[in-house]
C-alpha atoms as a PDB file:
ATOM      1  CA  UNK A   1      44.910 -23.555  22.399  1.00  0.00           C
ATOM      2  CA  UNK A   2      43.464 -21.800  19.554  1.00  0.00           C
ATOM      3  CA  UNK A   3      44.177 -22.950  15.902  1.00  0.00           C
ATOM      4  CA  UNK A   4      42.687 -21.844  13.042  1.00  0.00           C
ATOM      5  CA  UNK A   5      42.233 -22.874   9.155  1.00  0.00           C
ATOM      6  CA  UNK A   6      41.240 -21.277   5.784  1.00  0.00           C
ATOM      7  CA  UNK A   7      40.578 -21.550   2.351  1.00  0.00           C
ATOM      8  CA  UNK A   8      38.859 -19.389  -0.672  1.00  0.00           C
ATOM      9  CA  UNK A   9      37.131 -20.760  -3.588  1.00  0.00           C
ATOM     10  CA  UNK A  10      35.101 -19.538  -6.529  1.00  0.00           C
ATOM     11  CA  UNK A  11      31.591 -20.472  -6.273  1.00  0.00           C
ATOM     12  CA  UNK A  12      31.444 -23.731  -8.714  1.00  0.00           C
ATOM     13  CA  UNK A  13      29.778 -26.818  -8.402  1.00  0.00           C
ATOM     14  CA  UNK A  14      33.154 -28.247  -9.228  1.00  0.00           C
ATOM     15  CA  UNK A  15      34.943 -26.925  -6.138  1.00  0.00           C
ATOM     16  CA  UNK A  16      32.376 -28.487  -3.903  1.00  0.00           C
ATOM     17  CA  UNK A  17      35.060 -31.556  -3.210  1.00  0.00           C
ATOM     18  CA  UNK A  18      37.531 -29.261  -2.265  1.00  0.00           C
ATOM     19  CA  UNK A  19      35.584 -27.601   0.302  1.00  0.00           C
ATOM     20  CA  UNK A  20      34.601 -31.056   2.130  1.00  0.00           C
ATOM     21  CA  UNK A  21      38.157 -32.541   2.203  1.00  0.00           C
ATOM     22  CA  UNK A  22      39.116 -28.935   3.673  1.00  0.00           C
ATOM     23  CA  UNK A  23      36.557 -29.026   6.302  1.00  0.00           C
ATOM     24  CA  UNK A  24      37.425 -32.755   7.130  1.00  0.00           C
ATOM     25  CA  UNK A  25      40.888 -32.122   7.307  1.00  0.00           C
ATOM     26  CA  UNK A  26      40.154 -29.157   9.240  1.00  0.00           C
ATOM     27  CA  UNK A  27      38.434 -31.247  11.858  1.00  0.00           C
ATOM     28  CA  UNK A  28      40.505 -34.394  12.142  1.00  0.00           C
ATOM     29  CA  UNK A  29      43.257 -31.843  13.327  1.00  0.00           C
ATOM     30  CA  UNK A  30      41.194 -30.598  15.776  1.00  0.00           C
ATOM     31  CA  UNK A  31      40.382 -34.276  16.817  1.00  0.00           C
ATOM     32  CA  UNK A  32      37.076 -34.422  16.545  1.00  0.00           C
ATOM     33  CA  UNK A  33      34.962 -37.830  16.189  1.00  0.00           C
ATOM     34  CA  UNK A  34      34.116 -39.394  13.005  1.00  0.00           C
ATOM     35  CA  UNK A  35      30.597 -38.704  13.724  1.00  0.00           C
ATOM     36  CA  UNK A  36      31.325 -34.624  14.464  1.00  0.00           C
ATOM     37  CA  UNK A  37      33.594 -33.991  11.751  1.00  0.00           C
ATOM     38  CA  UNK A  38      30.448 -35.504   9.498  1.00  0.00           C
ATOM     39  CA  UNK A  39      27.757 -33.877  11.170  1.00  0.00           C
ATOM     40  CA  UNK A  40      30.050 -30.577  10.398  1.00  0.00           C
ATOM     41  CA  UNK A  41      30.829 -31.704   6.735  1.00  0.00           C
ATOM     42  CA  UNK A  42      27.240 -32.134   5.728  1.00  0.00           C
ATOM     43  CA  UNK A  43      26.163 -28.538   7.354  1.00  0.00           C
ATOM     44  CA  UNK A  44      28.954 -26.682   5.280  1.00  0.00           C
ATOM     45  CA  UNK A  45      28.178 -29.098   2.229  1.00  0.00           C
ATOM     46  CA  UNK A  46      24.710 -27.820   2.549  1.00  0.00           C
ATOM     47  CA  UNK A  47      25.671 -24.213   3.290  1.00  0.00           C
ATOM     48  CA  UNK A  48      28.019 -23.649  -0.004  1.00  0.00           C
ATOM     49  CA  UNK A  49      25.968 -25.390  -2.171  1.00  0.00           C
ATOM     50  CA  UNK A  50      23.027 -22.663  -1.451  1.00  0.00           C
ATOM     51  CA  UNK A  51      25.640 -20.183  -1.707  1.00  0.00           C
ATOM     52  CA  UNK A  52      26.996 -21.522  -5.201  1.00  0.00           C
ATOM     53  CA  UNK A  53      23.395 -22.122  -6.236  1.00  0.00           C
ATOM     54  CA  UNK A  54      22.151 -18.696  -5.737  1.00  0.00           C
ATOM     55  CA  UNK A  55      25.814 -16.767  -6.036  1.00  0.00           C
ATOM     56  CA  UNK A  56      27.510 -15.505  -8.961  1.00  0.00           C
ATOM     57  CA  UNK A  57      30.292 -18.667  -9.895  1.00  0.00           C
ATOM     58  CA  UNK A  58      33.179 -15.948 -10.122  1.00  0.00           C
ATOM     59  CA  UNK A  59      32.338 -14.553  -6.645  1.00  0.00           C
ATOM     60  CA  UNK A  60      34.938 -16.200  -3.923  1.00  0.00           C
ATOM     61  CA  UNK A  61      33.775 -17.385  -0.728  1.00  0.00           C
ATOM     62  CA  UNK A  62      35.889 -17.451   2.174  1.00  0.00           C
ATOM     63  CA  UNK A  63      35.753 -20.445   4.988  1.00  0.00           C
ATOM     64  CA  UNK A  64      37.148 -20.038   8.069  1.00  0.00           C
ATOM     65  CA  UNK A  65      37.338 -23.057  10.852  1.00  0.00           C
ATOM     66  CA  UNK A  66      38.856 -21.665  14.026  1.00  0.00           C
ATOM     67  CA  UNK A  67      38.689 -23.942  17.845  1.00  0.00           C
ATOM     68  CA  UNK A  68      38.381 -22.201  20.774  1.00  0.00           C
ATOM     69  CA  UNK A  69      38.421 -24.310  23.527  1.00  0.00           C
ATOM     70  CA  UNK A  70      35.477 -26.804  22.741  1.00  0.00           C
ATOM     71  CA  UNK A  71      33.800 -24.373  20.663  1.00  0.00           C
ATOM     72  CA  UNK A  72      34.694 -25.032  16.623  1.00  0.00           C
ATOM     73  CA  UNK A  73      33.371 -22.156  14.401  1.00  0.00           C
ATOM     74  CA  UNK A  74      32.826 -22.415  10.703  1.00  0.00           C
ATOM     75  CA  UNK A  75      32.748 -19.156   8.938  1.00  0.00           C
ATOM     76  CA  UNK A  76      31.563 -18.387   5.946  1.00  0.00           C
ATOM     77  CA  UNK A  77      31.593 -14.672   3.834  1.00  0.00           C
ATOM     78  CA  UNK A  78      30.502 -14.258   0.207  1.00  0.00           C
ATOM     79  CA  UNK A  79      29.395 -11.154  -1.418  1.00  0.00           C
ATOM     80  CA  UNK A  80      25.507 -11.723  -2.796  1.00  0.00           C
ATOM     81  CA  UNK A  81      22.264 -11.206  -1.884  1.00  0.00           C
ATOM     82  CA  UNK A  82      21.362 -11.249   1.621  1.00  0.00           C
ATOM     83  CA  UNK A  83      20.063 -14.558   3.117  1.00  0.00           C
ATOM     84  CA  UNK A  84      19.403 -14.926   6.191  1.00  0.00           C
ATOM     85  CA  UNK A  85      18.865 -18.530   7.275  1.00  0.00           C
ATOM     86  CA  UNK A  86      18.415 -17.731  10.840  1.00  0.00           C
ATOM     87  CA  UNK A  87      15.029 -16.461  10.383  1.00  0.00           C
ATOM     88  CA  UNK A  88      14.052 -19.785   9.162  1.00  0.00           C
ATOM     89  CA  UNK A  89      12.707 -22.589  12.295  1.00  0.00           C
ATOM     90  CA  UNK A  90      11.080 -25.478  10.275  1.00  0.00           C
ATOM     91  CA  UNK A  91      11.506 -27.234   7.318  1.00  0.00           C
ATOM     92  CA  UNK A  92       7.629 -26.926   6.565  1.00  0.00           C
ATOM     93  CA  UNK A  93       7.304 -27.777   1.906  1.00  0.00           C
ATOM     94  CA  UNK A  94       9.867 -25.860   1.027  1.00  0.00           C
ATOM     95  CA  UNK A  95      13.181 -27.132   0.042  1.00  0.00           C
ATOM     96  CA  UNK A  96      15.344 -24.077   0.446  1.00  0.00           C
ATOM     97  CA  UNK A  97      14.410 -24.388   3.924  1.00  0.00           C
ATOM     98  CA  UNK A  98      14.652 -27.816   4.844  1.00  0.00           C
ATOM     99  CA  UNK A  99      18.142 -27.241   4.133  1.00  0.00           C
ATOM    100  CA  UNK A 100      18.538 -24.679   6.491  1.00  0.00           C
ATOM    101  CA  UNK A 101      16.836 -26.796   8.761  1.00  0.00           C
ATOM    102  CA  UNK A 102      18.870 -29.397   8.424  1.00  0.00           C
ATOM    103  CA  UNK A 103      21.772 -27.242   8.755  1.00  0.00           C
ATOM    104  CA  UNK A 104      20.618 -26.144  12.206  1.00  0.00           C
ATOM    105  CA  UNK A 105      20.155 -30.130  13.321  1.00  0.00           C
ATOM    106  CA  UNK A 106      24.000 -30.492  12.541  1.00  0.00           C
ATOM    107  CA  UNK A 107      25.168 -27.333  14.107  1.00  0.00           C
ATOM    108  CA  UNK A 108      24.882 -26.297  17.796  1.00  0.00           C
ATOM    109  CA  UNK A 109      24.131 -22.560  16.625  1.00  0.00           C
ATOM    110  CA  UNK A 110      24.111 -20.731  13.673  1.00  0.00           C
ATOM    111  CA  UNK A 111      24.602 -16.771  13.283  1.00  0.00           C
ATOM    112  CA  UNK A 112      24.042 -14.241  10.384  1.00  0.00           C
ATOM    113  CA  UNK A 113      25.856 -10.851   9.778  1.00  0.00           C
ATOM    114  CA  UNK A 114      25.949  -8.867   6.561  1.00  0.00           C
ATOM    115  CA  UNK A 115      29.369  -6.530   6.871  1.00  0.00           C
ATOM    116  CA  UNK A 116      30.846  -4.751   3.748  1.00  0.00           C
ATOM    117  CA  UNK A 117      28.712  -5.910   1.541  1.00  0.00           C
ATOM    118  CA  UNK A 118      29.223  -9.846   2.380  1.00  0.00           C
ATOM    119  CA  UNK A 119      27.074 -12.784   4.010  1.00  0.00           C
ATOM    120  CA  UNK A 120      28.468 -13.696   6.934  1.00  0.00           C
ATOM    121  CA  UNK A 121      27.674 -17.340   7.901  1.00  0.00           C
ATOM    122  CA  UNK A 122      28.802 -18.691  11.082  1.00  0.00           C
ATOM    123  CA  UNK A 123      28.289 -22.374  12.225  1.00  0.00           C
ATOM    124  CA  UNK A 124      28.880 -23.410  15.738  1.00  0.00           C
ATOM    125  CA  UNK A 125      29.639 -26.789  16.781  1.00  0.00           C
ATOM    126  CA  UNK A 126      29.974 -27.518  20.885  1.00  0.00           C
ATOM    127  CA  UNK A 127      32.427 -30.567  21.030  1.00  0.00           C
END
């Protein structure tokens, strides 16, 4: 069975709570382990905060979590600058990209679009 959750939020500091009890929540009704639904947490936590760091604060980003089967997607779109953080392997000195890094050690594959003018983030978790 399918199911599917989502939520929007304006790209604040402030709403950074809201998106980790969503994607918790999110996950715990898809019954996923303690350990999964943190190692999913932690890559979104990391994920919005770049957005919200770089991003305009009165831009909305859109988050998606969707199970299909054992696959759980995370799906992120905000309008911005393009960023690809698929191009990026290893953490090397920078800090921008040991978060993507670290982002890639939580996920089981990440993918980049840009479509109408919006980032499109998608995290994949194999559970």
């Amino acid at each position: 069975m399918n199911e599917h959750f989502g939520m929007g939020i304006r790209g604040k500091v402030e709403n950074l709570p809201l998106v980790s009890n969503f994607i918790g929540n999110s996950m715990l009704k898809f019954g996923l382990s303690e350990y999964e639904q943190l190692q999913i947490q932690m890559a979104v936590d990391e994920a919005i905060n770049n957005i919200i760091k770089h991003g305009d604060p009165e831009d909305k980003i859109q988050i998606k979590c969707k199970k299909e089967g054992k696959k759980i997607k995370i799906i992120i779109e905000n309008k911005g600058e393009q960023f690809n953080p698929s191009n990026k392997n290893s953490p090397n000195d920078n800090p921008g990209e040991m978060k993507v890094y670290f982002i890639k050690k939580n996920m089981n594959k990440v993918e980049y679009g840009f479509k109408d003018g919006k980032n499109v983030l998608t995290l994949i978790k194999y559970v």
